[in-house]
C-alpha atoms as a PDB file:
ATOM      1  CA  UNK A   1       0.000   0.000   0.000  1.00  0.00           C
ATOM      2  CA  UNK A   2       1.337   3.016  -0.870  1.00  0.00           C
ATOM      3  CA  UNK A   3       2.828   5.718   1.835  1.00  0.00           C
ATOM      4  CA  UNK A   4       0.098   8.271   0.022  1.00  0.00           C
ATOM      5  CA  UNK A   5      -3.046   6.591   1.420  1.00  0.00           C
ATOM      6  CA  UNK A   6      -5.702   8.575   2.954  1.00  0.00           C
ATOM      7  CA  UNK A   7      -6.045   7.085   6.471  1.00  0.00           C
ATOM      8  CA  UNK A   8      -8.337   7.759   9.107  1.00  0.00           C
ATOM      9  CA  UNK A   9      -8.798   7.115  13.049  1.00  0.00           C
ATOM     10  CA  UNK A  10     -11.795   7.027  14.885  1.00  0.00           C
ATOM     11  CA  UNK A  11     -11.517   8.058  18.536  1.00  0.00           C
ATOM     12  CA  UNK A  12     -14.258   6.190  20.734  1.00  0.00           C
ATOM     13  CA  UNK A  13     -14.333   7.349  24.262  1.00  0.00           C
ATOM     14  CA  UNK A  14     -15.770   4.010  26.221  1.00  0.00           C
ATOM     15  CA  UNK A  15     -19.780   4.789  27.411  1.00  0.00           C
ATOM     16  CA  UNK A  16     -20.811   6.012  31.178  1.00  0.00           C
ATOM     17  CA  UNK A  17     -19.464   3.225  33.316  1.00  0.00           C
ATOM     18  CA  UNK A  18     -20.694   2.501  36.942  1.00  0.00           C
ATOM     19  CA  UNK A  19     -18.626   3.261  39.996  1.00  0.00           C
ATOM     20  CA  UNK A  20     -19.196  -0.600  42.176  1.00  0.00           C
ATOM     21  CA  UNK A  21     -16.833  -1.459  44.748  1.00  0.00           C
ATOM     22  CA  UNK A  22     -14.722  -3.016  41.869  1.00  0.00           C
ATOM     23  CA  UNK A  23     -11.012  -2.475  40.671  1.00  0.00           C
ATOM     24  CA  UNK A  24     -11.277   0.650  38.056  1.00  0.00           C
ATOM     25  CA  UNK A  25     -10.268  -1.846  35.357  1.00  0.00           C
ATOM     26  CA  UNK A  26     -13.474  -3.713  36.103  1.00  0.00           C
ATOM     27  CA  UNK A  27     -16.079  -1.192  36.097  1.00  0.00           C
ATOM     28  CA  UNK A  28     -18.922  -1.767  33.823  1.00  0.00           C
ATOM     29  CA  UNK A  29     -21.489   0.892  32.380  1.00  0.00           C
ATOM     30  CA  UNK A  30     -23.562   2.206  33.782  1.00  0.00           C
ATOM     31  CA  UNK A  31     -26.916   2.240  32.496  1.00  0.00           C
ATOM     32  CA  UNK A  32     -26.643   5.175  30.883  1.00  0.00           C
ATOM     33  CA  UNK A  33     -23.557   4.421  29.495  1.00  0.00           C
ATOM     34  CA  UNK A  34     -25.502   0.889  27.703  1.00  0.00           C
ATOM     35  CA  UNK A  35     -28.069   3.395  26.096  1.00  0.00           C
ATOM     36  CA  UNK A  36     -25.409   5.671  25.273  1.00  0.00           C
ATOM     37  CA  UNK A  37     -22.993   3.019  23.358  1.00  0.00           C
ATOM     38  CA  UNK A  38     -25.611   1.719  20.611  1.00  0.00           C
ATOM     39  CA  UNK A  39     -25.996   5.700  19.950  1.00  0.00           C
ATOM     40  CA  UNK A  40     -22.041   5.576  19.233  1.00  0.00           C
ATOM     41  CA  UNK A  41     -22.422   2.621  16.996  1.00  0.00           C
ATOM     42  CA  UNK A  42     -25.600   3.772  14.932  1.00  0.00           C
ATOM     43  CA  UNK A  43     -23.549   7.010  14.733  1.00  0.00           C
ATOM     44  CA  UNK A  44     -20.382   4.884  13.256  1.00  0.00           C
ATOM     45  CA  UNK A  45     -22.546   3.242  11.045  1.00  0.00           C
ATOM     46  CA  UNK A  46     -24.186   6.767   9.948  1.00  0.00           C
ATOM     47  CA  UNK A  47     -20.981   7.757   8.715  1.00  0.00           C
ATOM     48  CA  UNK A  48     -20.077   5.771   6.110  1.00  0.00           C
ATOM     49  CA  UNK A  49     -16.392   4.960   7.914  1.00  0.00           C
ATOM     50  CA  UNK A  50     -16.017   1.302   7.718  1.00  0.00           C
ATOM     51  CA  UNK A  51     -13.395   0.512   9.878  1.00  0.00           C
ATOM     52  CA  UNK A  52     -10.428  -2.390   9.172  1.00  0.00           C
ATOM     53  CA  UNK A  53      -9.767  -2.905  12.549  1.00  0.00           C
ATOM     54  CA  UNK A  54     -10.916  -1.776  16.266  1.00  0.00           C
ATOM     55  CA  UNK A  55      -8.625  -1.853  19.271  1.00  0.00           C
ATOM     56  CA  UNK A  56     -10.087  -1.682  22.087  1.00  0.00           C
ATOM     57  CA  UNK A  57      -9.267  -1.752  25.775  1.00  0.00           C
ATOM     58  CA  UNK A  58      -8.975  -4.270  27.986  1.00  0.00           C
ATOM     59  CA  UNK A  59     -10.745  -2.697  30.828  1.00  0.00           C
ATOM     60  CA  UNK A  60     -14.560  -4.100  31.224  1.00  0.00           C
ATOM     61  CA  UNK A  61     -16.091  -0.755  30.625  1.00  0.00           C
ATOM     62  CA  UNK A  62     -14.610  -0.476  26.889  1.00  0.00           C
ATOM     63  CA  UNK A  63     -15.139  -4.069  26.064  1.00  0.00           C
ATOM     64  CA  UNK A  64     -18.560  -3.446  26.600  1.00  0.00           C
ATOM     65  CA  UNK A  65     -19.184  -0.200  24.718  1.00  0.00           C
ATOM     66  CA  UNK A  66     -17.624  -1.610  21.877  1.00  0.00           C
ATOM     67  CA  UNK A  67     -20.068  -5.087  22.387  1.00  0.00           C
ATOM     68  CA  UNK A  68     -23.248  -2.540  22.555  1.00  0.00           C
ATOM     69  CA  UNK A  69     -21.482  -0.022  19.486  1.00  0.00           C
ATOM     70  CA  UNK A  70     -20.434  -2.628  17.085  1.00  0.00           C
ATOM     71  CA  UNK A  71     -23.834  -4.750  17.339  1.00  0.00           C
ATOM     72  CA  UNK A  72     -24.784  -1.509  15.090  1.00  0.00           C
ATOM     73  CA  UNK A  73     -22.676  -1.973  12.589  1.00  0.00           C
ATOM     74  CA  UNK A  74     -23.623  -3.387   9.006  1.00  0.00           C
ATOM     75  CA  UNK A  75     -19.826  -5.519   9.566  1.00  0.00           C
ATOM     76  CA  UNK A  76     -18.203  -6.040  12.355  1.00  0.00           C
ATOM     77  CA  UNK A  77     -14.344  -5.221  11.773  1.00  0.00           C
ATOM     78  CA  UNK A  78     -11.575  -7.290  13.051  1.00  0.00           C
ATOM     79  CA  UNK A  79     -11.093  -6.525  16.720  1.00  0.00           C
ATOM     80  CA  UNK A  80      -7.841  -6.476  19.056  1.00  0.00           C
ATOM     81  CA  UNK A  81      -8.807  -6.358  22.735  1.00  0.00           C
ATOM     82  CA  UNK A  82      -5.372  -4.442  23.339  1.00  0.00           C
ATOM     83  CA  UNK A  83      -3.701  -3.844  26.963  1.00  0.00           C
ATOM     84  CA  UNK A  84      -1.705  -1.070  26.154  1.00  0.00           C
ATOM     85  CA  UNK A  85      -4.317   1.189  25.352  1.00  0.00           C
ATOM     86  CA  UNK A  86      -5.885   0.914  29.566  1.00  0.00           C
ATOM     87  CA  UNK A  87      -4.601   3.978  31.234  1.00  0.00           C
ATOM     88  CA  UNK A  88      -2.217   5.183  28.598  1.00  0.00           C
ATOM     89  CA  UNK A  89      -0.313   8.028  28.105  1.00  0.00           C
ATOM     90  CA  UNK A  90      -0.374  10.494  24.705  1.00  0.00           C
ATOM     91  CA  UNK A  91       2.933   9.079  24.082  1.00  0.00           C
ATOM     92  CA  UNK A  92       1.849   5.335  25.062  1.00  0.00           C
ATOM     93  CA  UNK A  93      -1.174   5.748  22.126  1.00  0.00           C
ATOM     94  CA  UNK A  94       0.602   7.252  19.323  1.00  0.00           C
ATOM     95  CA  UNK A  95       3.108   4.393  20.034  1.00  0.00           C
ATOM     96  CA  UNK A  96       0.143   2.096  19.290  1.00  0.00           C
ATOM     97  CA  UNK A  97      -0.772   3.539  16.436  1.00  0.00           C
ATOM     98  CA  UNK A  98       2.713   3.263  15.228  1.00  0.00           C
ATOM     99  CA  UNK A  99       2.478   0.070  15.193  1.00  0.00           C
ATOM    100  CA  UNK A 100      -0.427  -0.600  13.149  1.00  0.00           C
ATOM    101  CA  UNK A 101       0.015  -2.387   9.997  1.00  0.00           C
ATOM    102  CA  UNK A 102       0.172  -0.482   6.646  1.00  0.00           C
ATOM    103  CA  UNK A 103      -2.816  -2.493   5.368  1.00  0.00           C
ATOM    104  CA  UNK A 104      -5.029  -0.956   7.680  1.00  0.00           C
ATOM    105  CA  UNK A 105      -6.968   2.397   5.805  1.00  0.00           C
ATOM    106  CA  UNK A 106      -9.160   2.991   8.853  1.00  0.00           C
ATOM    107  CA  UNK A 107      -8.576   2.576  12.333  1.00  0.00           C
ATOM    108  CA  UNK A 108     -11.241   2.382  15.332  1.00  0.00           C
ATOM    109  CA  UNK A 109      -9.666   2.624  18.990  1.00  0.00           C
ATOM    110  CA  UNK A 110     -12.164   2.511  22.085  1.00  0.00           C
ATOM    111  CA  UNK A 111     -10.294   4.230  24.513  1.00  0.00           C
ATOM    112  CA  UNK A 112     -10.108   6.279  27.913  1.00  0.00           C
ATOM    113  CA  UNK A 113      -9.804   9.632  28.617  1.00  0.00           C
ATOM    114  CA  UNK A 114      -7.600  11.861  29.168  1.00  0.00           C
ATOM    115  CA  UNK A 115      -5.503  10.025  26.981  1.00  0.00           C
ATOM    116  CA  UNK A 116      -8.624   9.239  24.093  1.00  0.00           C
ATOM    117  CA  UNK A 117      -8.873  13.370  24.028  1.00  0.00           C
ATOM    118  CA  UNK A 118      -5.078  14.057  24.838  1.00  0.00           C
ATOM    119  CA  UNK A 119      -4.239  12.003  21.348  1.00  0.00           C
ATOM    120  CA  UNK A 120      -6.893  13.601  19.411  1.00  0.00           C
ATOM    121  CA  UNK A 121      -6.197  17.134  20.427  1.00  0.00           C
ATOM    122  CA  UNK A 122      -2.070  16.121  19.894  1.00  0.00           C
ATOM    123  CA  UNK A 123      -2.593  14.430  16.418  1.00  0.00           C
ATOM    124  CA  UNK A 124      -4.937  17.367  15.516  1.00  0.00           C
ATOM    125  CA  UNK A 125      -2.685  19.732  13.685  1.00  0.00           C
ATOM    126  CA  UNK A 126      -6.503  21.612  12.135  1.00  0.00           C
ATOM    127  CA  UNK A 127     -10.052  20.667  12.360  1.00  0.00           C
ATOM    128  CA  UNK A 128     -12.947  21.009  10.104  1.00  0.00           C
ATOM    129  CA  UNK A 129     -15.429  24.452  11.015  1.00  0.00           C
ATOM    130  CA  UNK A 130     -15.779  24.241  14.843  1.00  0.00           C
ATOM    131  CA  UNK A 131     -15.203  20.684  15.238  1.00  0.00           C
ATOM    132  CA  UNK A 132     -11.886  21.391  17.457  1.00  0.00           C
ATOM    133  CA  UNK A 133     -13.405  24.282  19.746  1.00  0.00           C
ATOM    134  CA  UNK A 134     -16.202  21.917  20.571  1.00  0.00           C
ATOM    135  CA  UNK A 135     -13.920  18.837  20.913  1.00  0.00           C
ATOM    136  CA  UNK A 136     -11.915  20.962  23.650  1.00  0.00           C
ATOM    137  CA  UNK A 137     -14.925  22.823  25.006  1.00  0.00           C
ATOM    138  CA  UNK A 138     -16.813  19.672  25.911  1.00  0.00           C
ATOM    139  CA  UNK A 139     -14.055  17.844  27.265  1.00  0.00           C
ATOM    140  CA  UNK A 140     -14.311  14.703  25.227  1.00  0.00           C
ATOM    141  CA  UNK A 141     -17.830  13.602  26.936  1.00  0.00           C
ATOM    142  CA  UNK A 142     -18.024   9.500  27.497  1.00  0.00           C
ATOM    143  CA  UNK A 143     -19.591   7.814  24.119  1.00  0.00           C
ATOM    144  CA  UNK A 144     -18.010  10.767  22.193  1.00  0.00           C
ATOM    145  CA  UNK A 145     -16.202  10.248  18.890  1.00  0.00           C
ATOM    146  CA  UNK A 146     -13.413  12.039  17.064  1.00  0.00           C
ATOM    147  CA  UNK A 147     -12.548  11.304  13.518  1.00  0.00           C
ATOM    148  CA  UNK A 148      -8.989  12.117  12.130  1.00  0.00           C
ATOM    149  CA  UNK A 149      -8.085  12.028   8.591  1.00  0.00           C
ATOM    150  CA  UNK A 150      -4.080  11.662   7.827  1.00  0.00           C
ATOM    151  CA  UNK A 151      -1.770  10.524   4.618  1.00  0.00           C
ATOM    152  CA  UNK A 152       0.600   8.161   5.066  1.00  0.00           C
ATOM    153  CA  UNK A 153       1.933   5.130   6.916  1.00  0.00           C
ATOM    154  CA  UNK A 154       0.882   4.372  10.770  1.00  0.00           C
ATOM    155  CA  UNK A 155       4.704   4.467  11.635  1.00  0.00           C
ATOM    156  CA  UNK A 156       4.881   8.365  10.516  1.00  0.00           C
ATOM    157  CA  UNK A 157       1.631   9.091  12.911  1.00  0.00           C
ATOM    158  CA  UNK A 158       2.910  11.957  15.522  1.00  0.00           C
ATOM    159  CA  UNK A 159       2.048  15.398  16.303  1.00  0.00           C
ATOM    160  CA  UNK A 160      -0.249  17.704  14.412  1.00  0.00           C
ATOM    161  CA  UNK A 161       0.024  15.263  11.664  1.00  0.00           C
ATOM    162  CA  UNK A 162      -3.840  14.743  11.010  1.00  0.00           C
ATOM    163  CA  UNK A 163      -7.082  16.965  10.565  1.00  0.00           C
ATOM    164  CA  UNK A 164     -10.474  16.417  12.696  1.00  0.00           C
ATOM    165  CA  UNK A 165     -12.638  15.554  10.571  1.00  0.00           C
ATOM    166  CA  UNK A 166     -15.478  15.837  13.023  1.00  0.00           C
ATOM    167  CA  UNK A 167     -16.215  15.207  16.186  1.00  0.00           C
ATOM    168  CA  UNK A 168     -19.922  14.088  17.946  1.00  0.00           C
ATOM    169  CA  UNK A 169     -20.998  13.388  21.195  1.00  0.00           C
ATOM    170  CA  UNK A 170     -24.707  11.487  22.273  1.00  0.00           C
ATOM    171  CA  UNK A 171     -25.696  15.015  23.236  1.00  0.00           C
ATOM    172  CA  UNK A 172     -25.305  16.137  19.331  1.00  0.00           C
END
């Protein structure tokens, strides 16, 4: 695949989860975080972005936003249930999406914030209309989604190198 390909990442911060006497890893949604997540996915589907591959958490919470998003889907895209992405740093992400594979056009990672709204603000060099005011004004709201559009290979992916496309949250 050539290093000229139009590429695109799709930020999913995980739904509302629930706050039970339970590690933090473990924390499922809450129930407004399972009406939330189908929102997300119908939302995903809505946009015409069919993604190659999701990687996703490993904490509960994520695992099951993407369960409720995905089932809204037309195709479910291969999915990597990925540790490295559970209470990451900016620097921790982008090193994950250096390493994704060069076949890969688009790119879904359900994520945690800060670091879900930390890597979209980093890898945001512009943003279509007002799409980065809100992004920063709401604070990256659980459910919410950022999409990035980039050229080139995953390995080149670093600071300021993409443009947000657009950014939603349930509350759109």
């Amino acid at each position: 695949m050539s290093v000229d390909v139009p590429r695109r990442i799709v930020l999913l911060r995980h739904a509302k989860a629930d706050w039970p006497q339970v590690s933090d890893h473990d924390r499922p949604l809450a129930d407004r975080g399972r009406r939330e997540a189908p929102l997300a996915g119908r939302r995903l589907a809505g946009s015409g972005i069919t993604p190659d591959l999701t990687l996703c958490s490993t904490a509960t919470r994520t695992r099951e936003t993407w369960k409720l998003a995905a089932a809204e889907l037309p195709q479910r895209p291969r999915t990597v249930y990925e540790e490295r992405i559970y209470d990451a740093s900016l620097g921790e992400l982008i090193a994950v999406l250096n390493g994704v594979e060069n076949e890969v056009r688009d790119l879904l990672v359900v994520g945690h914030n800060p670091g879900v709204h930390a890597l979209a603000d980093a890898l945001a060099g512009e943003g279509e209309g007002d799409a980065l005011s809100r992004m920063n004004r709401s604070g990256y709201p659980t459910s919410g989604i950022a999409v990035l559009g980039f050229t080139g290979e995953w390995k080149a992916v670093e600071h300021g190198v993409a443009r947000l496309e657009s950014f939603w949250t349930p509350k759109d």
